[in-house]
Protein backbone atom coordinates (compact mmCIF):
# COMPACT_ATOMS: atom_id res chain seq x y z
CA UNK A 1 -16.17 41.43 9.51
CA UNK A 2 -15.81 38.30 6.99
CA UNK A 3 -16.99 35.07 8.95
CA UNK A 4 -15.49 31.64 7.85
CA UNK A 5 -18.11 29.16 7.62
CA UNK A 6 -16.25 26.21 6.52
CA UNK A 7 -18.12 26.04 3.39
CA UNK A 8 -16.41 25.62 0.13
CA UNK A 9 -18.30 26.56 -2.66
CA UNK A 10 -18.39 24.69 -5.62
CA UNK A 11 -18.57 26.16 -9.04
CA UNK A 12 -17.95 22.94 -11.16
CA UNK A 13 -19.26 19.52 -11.40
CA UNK A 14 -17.72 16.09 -11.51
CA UNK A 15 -17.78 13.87 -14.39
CA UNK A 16 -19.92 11.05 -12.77
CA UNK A 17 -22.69 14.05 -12.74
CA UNK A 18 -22.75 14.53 -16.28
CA UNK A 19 -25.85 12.25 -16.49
CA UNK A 20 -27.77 14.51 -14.46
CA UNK A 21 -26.61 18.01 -16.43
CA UNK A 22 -27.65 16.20 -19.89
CA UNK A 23 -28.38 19.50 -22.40
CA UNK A 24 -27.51 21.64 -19.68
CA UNK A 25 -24.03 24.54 -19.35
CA UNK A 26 -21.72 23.27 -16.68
CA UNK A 27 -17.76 23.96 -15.95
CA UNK A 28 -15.24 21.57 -14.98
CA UNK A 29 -11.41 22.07 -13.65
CA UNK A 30 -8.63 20.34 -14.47
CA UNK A 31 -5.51 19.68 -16.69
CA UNK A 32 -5.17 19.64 -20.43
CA UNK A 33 -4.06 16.30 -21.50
CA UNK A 34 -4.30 16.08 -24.82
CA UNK A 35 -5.12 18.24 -27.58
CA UNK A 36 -6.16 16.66 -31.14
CA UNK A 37 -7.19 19.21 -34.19
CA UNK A 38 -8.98 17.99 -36.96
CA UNK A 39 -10.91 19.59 -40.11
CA UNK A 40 -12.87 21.98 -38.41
CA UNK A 41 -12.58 21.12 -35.02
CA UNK A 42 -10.74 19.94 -31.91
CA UNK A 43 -10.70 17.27 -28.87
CA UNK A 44 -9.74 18.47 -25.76
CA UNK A 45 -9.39 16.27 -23.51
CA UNK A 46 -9.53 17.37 -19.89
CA UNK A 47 -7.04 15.30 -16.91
CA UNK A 48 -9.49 16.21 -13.86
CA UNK A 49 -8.27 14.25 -10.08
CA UNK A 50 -10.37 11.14 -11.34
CA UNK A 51 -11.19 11.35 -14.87
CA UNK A 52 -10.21 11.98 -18.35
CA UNK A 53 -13.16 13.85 -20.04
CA UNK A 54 -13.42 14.20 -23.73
CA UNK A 55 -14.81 17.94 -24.80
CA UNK A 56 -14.93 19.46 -28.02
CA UNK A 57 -14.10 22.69 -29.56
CA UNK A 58 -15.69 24.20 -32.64
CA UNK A 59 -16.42 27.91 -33.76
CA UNK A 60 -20.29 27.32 -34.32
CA UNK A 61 -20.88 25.72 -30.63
CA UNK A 62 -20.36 29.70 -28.81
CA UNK A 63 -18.34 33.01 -29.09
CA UNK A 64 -15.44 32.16 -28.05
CA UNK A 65 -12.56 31.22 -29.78
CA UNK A 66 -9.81 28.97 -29.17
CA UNK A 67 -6.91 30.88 -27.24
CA UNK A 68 -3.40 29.46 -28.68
CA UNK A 69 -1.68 29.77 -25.11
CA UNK A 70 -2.96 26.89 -24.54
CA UNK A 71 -0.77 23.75 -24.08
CA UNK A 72 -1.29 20.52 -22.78
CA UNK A 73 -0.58 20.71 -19.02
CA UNK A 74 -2.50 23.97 -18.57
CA UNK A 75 -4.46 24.02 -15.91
CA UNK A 76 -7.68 25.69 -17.18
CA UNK A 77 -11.44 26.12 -16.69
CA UNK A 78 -13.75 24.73 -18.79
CA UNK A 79 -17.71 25.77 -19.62
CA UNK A 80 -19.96 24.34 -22.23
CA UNK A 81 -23.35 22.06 -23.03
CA UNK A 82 -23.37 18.56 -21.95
CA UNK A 83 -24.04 16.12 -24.63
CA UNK A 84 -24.75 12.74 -24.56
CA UNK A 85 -24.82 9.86 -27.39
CA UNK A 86 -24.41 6.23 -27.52
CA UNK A 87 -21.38 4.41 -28.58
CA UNK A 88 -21.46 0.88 -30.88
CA UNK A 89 -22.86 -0.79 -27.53
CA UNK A 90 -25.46 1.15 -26.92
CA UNK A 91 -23.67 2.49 -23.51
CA UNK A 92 -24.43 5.97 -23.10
CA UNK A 93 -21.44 8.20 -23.24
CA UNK A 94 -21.06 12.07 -22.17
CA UNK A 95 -18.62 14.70 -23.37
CA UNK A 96 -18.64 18.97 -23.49
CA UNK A 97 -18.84 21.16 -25.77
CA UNK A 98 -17.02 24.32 -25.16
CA UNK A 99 -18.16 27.26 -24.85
CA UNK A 100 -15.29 28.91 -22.87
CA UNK A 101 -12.13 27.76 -21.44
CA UNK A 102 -10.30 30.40 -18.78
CA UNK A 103 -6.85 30.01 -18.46
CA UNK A 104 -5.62 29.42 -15.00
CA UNK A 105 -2.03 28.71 -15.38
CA UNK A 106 0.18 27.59 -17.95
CA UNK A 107 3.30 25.47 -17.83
CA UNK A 108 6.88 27.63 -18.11
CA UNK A 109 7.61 24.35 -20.46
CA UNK A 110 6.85 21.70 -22.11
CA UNK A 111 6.98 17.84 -20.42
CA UNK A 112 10.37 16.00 -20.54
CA UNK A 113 8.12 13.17 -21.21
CA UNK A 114 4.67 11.84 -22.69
CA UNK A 115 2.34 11.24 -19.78
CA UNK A 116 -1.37 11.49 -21.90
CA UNK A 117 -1.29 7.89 -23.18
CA UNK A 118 -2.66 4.97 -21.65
CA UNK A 119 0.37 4.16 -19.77
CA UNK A 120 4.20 5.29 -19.97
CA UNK A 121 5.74 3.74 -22.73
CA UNK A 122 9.69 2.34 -23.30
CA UNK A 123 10.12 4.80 -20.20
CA UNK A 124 13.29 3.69 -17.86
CA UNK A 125 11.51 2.92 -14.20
CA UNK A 126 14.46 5.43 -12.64
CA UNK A 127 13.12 8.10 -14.82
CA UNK A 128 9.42 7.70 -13.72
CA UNK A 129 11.06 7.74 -10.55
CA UNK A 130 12.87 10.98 -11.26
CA UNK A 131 10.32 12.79 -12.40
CA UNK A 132 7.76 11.25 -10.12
CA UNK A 133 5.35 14.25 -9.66
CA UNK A 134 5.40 14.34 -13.40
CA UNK A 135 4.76 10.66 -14.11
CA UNK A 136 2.05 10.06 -11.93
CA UNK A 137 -0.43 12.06 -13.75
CA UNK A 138 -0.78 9.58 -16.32
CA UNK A 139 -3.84 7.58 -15.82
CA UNK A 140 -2.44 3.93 -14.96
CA UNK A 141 0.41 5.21 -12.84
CA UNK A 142 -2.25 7.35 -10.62
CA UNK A 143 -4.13 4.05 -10.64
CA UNK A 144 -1.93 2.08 -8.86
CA UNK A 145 -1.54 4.33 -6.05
CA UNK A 146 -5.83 4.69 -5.79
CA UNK A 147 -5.71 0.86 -5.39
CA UNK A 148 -2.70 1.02 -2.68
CA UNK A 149 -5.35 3.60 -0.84
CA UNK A 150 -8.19 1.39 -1.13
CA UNK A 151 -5.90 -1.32 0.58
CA UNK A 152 -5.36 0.83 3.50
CA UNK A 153 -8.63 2.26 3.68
CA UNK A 154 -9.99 -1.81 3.41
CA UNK A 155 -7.23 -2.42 6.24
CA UNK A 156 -8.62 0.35 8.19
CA UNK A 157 -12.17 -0.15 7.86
CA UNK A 158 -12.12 -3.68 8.33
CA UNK A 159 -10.59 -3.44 12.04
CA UNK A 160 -12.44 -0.73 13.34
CA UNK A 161 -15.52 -2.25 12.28
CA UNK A 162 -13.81 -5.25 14.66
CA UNK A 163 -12.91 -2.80 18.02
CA UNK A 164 -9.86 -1.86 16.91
CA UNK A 165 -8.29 1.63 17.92
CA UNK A 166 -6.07 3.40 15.54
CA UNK A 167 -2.56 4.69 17.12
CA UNK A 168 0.25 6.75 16.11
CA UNK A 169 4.05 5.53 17.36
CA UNK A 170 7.11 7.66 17.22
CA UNK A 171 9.35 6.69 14.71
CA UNK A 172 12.52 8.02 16.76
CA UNK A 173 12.89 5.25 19.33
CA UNK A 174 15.39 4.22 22.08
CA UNK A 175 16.14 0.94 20.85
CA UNK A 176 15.59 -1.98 17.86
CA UNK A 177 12.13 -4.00 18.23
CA UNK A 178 13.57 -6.42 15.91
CA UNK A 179 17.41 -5.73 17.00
CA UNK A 180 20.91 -6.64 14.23
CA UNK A 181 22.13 -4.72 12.05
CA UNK A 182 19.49 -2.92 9.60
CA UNK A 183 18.68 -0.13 11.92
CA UNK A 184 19.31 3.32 11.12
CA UNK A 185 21.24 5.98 13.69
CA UNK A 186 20.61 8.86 14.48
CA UNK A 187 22.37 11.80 16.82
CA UNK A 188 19.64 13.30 19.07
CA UNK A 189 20.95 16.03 20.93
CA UNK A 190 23.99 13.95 21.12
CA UNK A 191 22.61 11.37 22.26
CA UNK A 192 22.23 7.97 19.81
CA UNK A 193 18.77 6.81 18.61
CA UNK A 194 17.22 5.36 15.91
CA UNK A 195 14.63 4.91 13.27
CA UNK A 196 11.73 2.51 14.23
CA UNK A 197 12.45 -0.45 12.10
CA UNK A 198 8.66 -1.33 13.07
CA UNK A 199 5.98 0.21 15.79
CA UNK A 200 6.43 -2.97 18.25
CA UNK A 201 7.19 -2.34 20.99
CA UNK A 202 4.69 0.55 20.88
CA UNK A 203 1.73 -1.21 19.71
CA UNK A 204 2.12 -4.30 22.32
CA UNK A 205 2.03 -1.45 25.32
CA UNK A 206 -0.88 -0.34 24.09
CA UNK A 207 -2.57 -3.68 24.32
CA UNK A 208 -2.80 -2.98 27.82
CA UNK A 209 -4.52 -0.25 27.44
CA UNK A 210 -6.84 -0.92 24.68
CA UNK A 211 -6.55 -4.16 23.74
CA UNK A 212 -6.84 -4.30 19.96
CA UNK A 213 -5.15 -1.61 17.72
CA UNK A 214 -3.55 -1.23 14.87
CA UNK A 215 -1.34 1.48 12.95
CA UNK A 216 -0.82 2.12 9.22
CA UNK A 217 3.04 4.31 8.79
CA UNK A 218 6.08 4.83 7.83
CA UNK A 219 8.73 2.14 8.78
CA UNK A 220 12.94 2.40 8.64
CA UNK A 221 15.41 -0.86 7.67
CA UNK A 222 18.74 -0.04 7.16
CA UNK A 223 19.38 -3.28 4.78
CA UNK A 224 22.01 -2.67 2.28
CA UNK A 225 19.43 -4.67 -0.46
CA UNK A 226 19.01 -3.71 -3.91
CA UNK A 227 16.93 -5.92 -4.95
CA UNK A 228 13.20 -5.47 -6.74
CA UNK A 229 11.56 -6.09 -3.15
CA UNK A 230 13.36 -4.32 -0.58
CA UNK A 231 12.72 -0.70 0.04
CA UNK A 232 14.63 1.03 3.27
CA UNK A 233 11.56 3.15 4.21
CA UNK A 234 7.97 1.37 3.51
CA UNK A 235 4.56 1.28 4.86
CA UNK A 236 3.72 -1.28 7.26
CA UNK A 237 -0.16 -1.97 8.44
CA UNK A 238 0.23 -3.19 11.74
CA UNK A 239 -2.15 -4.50 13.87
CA UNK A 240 -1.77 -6.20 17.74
CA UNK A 241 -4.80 -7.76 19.73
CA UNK A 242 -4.93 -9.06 23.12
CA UNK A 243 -6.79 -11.95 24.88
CA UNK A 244 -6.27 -14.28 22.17
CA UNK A 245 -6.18 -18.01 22.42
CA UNK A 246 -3.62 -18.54 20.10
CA UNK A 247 -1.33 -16.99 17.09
CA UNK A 248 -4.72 -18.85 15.38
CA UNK A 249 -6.68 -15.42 16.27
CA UNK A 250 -4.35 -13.71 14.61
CA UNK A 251 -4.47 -15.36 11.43
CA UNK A 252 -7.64 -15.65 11.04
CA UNK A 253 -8.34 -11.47 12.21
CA UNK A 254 -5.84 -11.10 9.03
CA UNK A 255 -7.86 -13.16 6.30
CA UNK A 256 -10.76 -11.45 7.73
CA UNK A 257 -9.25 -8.14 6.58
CA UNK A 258 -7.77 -9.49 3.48
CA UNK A 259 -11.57 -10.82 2.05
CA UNK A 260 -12.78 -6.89 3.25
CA UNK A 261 -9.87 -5.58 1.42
CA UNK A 262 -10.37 -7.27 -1.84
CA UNK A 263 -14.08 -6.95 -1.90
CA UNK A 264 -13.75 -3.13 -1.52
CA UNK A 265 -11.44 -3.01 -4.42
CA UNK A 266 -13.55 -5.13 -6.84
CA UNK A 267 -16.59 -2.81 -6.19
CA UNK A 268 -15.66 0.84 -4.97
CA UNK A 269 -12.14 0.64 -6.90
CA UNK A 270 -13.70 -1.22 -9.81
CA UNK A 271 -12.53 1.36 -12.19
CA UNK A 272 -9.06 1.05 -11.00
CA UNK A 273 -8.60 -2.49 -11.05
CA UNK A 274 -10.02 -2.32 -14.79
CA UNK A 275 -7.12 0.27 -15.83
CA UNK A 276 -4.62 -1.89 -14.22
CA UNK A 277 -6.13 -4.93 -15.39
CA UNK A 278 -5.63 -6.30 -11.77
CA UNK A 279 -6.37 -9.66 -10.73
CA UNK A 280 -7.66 -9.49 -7.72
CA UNK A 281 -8.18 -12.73 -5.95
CA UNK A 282 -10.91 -14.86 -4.63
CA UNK A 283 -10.51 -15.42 -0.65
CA UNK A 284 -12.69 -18.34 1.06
CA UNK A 285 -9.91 -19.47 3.16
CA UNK A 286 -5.93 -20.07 3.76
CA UNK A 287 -4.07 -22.63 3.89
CA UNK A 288 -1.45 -23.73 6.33
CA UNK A 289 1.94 -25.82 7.03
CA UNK A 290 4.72 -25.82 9.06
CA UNK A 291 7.72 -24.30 8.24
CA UNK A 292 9.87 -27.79 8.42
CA UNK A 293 7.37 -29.43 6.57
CA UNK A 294 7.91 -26.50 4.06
CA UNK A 295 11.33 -27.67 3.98
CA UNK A 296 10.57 -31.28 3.47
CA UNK A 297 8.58 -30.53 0.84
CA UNK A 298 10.69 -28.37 -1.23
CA UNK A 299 13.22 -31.33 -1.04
CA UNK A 300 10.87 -34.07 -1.60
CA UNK A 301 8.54 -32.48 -4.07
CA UNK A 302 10.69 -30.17 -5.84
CA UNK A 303 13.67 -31.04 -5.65
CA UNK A 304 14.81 -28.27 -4.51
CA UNK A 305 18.07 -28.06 -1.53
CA UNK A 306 17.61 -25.40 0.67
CA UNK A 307 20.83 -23.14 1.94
CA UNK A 308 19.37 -21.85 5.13
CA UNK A 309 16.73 -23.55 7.46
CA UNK A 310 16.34 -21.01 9.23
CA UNK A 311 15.00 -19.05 6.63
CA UNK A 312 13.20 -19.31 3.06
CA UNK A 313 14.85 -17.56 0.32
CA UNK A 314 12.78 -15.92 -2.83
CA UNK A 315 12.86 -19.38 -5.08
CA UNK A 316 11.95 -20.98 -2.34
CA UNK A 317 9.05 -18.87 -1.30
CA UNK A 318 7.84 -19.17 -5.49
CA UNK A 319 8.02 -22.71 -5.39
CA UNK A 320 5.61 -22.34 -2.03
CA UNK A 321 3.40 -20.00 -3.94
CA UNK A 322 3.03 -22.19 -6.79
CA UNK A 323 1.85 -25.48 -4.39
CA UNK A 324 -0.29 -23.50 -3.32
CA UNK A 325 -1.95 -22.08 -6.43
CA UNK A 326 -2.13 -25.52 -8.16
CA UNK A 327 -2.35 -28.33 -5.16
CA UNK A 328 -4.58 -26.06 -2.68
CA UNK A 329 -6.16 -23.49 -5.35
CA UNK A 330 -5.06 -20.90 -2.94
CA UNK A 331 -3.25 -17.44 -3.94
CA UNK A 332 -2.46 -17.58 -0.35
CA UNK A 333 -0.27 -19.74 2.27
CA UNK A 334 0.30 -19.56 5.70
CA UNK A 335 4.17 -20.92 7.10
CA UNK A 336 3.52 -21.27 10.65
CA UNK A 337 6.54 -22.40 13.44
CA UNK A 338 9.27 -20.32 12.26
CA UNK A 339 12.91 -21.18 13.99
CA UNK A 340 13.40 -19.76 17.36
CA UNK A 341 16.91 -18.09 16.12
CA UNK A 342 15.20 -16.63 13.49
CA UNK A 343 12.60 -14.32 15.25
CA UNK A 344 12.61 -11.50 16.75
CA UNK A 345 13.02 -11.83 21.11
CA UNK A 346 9.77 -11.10 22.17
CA UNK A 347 8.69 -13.88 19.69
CA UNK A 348 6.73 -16.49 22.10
CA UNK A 349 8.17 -20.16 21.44
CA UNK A 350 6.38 -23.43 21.26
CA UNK A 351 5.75 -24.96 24.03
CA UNK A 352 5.57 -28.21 23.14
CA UNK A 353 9.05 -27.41 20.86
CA UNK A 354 11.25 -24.26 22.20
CA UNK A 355 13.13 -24.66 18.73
CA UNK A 356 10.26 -23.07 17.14
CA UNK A 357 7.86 -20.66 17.94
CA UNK A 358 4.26 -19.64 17.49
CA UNK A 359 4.66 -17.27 14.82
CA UNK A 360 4.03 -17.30 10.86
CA UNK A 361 4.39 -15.66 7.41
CA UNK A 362 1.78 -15.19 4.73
CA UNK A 363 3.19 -15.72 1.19
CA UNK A 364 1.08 -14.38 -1.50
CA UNK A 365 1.75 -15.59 -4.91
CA UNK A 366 4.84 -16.85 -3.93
CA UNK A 367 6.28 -13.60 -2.25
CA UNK A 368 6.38 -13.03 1.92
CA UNK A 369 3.56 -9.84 2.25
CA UNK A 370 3.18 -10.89 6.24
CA UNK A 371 5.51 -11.39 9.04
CA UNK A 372 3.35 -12.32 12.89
CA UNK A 373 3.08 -14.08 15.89
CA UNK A 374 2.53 -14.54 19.22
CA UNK A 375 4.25 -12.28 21.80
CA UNK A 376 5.80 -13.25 25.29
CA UNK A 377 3.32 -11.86 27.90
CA UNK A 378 4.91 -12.97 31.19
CA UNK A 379 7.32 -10.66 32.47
CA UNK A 380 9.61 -13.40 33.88
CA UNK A 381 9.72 -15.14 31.01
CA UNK A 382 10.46 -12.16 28.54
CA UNK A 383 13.54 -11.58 30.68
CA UNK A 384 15.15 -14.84 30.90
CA UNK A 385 14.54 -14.96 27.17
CA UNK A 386 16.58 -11.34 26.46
CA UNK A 387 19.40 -12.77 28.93
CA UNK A 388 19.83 -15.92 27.02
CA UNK A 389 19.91 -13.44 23.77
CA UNK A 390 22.94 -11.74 25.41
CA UNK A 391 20.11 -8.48 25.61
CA UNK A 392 20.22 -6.43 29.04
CA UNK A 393 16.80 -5.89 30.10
CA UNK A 394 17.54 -2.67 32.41
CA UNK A 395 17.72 -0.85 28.40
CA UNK A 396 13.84 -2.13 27.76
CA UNK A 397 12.76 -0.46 31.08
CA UNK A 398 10.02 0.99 29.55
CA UNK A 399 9.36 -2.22 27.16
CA UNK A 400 8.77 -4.13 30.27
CA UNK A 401 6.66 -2.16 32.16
CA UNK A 402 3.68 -3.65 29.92
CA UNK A 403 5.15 -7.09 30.75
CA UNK A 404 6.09 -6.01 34.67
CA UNK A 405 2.35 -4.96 35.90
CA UNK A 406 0.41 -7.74 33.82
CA UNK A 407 -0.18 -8.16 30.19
CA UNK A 408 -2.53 -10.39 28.43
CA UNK A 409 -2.22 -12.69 25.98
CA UNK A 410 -1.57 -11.23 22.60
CA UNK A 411 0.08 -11.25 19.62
CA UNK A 412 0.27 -9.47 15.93
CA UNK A 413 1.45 -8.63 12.26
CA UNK A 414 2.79 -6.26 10.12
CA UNK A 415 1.66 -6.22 6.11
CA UNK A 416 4.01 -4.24 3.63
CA UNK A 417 2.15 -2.23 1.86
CA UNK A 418 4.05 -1.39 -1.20
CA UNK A 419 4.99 -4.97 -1.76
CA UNK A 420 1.17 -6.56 -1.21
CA UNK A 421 0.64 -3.73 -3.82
CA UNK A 422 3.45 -4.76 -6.34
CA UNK A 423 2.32 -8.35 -6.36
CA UNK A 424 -1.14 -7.76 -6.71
CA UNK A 425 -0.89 -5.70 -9.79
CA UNK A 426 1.71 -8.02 -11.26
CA UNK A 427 4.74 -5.43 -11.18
CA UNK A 428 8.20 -6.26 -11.58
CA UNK A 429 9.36 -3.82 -8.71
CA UNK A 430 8.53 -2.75 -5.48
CA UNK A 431 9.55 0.86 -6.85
CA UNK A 432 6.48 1.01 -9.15
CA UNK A 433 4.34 0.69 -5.92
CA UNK A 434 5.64 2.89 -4.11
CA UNK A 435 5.13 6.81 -4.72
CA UNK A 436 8.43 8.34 -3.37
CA UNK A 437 11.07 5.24 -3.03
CA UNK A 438 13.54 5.53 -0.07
CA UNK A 439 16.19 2.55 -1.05
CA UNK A 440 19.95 2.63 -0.92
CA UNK A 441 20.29 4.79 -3.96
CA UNK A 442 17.44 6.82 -3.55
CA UNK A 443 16.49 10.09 -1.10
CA UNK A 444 14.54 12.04 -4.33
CA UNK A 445 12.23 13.20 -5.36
């Protein structure tokens, strides 16, 4: 009887290897990306998960000869002599010599569209988006989406190294944590539910169990905006801690994880951020202000009238962005004290001022990557609060039952994913960040 062992073996080595195979026969997998003949001889250059790797066909290197099935996009096998030289630098470089290439499946035809340069050129962004599992194999679109993992994995690491627990949330939920309008429906059985427009409600009832946790998934907004920052299904990194002294805790746990995050992408994802030519910014600390003093300044300092003060809109939050680069040196700013009408009910208010609440954004670069706060813990007062929001507490049953039977102070955040992505590699559109879009035109790929 065949045992499995959970052992795969490995016939082939990686690129970074090479080094250690100098002079020696070796096989790699991968894709054929580009194929250039010359007198004599050919490049092949070979698409594997995480590199491009040049090898080079010629009669006198083996036996074999060059099989003419072979088209770019094939996935294929590839055996021959590692050989190293130096380039103009001096830097040592590595490429094959084939000695054999075995064919392990061929493409029924060719690409609608060239994927083996640098980047894709004078290519519409709804036709990337189209052909999506096509475009992504060329090497700066696949980039982007290794530095949106190394943001999540930096997210990740950074708060369990900080007692964190991971959770998972349903995403079919009985009501709105954030309530209005931009919540999708669903029948269930016949009964109406809907798409979590954020884990909330979830994550704050788990507080009480283990105090600090955090979830990285799939959130739903049913906003009719078609705009180059609004997607209707994203990622959100959430995170909710209790026994904090203030919303401060909360900040400060997030700059914490931003530093982590953008150290791990300037070492482990160095090659990445090179592609992309990434600027990847410097974190000592953040700066903070109020949003009415936000206001005031907008009016005094840039002239600028707002149309809502309840709310910032995207000039606004660019004007923000660029105080901050050139009068704080900051990529970052904190708006603390949001309007009480503005946020969400279980939003704690200010004490001191019930108009506003102890709750913030984080603008990066002039665009909102961070909506947070602190959260009503006393039952009692979580109720009165829903009433005077025309809410009826008996549908938040379970809601209340962390509120009911004690909860502790706490608060928390959500990050978009796809945007901090876009505006870190300087794209024009949340789309480009963002591997499958779900927006108000969009359900394919």
């Amino acid at each position: 009887m065949d045992k499995v062992k959970g052992i795969v073996n490995k016939d082939t080595v990686e690129f970074s290897e090479f080094s250690a195979y100098d002079g020696q026969v070796v096989s790699i997998k991968g894709y054929v990306h580009r194929i250039r003949e010359m007198t004599g001889f050919s490049f092949v250059i070979i698409r594997t998960a995480k590199d491009t790797i040049q090898c080079v066909y010629a009669p006198e290197f083996s036996d074999y000869r060059w099989d003419e099935k072979i088209v770019e996009e094939a996935c294929v096998k590839v055996t021959g002599k590692v050989v190293s030289s130096q380039d103009a630098k001096g830097n040592q470089r590595y490429e094959l010599q084939i000695h054999n290439v075995e064919i392990l499946s061929l493409p029924a035809e060719g690409l609608p569209i060239v994927i083996n340069k640098k980047q894709l050129d004078n290519i519409q962004l709804s036709t990337v988006l189209d052909l999506r599992p096509i475009s992504m194999r060329n090497p700066k679109e696949r980039a982007i989406f290794k530095i949106q993992e190394g943001i999540a994995r930096g997210f990740r690491e950074y708060l369990m190294k900080q007692n964190f627990t991971e959770i998972r949330s349903p995403k079919i939920v009985f009501a709105g944590a954030e309530g209005g309008t931009n919540i999708f429906k669903l029948d269930y059985f016949g009964k109406e539910v809907f798409l979590a427009q954020s884990p909330q409600l979830y994550k704050q009832a788990l507080v009480g169990v283990y105090e600090r946790v955090f979830e990285i998934a799939p959130v739903f907004r049913a906003e009719h905006h078609d705009t180059s920052r609004h997607l209707n299904e994203y990622t959100s990194m959430d995170l909710e801690m209790g026994f904090i002294n203030g919303f401060e805790d909360i900040m400060n746990t997030e700059v914490g994880a931003l530093k982590y995050i953008m150290n791990l992408l300037k070492t482990e994802y160095k090659e990445y951020v090179d592609i992309l030519h990434a600027d990847i910014p410097e974190i000592t600390e953040v700066p903070t202000i109020k949003f009415m003093d936000a206001k005031e300044l907008l009016m005094k300092k840039f002239k600028y009238q707002p149309q809502d003060m309840k709310d910032f809109d995207p000039t606004e939050e660019e004007l923000l962005g660029k105080y901050a680069k050139k009068e704080l040196n900051s990529d970052f700013l904190f708006v603390t004290h949001y309007p009480s009408k503005k946020r969400p009910f279980y939003t704690m208010d200010d004490p001191n001022d019930p108009e506003y609440t102890l709750s913030f954004d984080l603008l990066f670069r002039g665009l909102e990557i961070t909506s947070g706060g602190q959260r009503i813990h006393d039952y009692n007062e979580q109720v009165a609060k829903m009433q005077k929001l025309g809410m009826d507490p008996e549908q938040f049953e379970t809601y209340l039952l962390l509120h009911k039977y004690g909860a502790p102070p706490h608060g928390g955040l959500g990050i978009g994913l796809e945007r901090l992505t876009m505006h870190l590699l300087g794209a024009k559109n949340v789309r480009e960040t963002t591997m499958f879009p779900r927006d108000i035109n969009r359900v394919t790929p």
